[in-house]
Protein backbone atom coordinates (compact mmCIF):
# COMPACT_ATOMS: atom_id res chain seq x y z
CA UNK A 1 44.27 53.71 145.70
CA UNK A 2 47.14 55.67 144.18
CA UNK A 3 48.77 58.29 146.70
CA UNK A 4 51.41 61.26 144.90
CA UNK A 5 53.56 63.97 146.17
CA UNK A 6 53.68 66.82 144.30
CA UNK A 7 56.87 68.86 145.17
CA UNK A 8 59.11 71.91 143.42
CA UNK A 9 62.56 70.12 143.17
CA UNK A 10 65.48 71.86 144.52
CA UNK A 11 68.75 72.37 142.71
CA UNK A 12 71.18 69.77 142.46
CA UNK A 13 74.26 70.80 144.33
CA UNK A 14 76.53 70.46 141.61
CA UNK A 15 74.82 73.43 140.04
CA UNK A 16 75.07 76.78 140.89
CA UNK A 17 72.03 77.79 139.05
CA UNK A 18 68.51 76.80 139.63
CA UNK A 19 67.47 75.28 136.15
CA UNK A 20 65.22 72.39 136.17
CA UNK A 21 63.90 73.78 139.81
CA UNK A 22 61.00 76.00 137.72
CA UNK A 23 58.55 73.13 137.14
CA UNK A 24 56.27 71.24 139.62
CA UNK A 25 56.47 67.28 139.64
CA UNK A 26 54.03 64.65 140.42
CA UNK A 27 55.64 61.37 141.73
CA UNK A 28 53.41 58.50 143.08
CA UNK A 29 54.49 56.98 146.29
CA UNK A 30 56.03 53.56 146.54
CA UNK A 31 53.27 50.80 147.98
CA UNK A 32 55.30 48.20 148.91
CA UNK A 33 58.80 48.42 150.04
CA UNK A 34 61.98 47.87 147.90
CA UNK A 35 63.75 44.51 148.47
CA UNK A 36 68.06 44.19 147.65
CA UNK A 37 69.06 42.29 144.99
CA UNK A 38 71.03 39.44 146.85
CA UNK A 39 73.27 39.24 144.00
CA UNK A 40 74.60 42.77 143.29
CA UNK A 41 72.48 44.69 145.89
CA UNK A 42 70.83 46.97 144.00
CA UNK A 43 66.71 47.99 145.14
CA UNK A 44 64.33 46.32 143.34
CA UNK A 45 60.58 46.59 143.98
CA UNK A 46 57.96 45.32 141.86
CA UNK A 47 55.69 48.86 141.95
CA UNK A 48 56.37 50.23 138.49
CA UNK A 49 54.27 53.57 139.24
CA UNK A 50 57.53 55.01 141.87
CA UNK A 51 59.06 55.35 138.00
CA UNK A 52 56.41 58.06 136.54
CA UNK A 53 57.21 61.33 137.22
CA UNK A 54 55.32 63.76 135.71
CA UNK A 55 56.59 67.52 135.27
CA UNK A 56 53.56 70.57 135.28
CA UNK A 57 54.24 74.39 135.15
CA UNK A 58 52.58 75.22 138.30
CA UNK A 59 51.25 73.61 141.40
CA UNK A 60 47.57 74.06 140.81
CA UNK A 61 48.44 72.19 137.45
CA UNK A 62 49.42 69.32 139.00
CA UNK A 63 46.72 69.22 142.19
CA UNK A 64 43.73 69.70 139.12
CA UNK A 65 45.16 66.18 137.34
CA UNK A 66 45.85 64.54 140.55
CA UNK A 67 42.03 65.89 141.24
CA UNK A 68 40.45 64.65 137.83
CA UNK A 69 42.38 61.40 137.74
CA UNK A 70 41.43 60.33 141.64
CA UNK A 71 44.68 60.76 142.73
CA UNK A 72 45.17 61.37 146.78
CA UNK A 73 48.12 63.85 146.74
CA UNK A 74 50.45 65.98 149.12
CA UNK A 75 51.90 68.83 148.44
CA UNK A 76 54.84 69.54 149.91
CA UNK A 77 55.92 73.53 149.50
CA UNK A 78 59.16 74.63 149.05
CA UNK A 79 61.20 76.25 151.87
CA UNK A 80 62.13 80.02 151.32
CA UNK A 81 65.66 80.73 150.35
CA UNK A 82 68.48 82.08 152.84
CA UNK A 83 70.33 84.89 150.89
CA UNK A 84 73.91 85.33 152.25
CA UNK A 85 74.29 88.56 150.49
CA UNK A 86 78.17 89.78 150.52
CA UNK A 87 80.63 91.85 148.86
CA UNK A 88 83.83 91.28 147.99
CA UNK A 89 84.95 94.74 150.07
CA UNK A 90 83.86 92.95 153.32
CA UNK A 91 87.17 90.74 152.44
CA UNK A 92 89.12 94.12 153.55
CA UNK A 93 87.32 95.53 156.31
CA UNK A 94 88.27 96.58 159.48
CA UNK A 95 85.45 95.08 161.11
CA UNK A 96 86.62 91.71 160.00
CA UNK A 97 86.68 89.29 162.69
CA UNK A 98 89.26 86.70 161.54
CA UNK A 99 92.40 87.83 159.91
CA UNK A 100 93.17 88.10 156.42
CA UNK A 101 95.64 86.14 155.37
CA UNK A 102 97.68 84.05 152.36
């Protein structure tokens, strides 16, 4: 039996914008676990399906293949965003707590 996540991934954090954080992705679950190389160290596991990842527009897309395929899936949901909204006037106000300084 085949078991998938299905997840929104989250930006990289060398980006500042969210591209490639639109889609939905289906990634199977490794069975067995990954072994070092003994040589240069590297994982190595001989599970092929932790490879396929497989982008959809939308969540639903992905749960109705993992549904019609006889995939058992999890979803995990993204976490809502913390806005931090400031303005570059609050550098020079009075009600600054730290002082502003070169």
């Amino acid at each position: 039996m085949t078991i998938a996540k299905i997840y929104k991934p989250t930006k990289t954090s060398m980006q500042s914008g969210r591209a490639k954080s639109k889609s939905w992705i289906l990634e199977f679950v490794r069975k067995t676990p990954a072994i070092p190389d003994p040589l240069m160290g590297w994982q190595s596991s001989g599970d092929t399906q932790k490879q396929v990842k497989i982008e959809f527009s939308s969540k639903e897309a992905a749960m109705r293949y993992a549904e019609k395929q006889g995939i058992v899936y999890d979803v995990i949901n993204p976490q809502p965003r913390k806005l931090n909204i400031k303005s570059y006037a609050d550098n020079f106000s009075s009600d600054r707590k730290i002082s502003w300084t070169h």
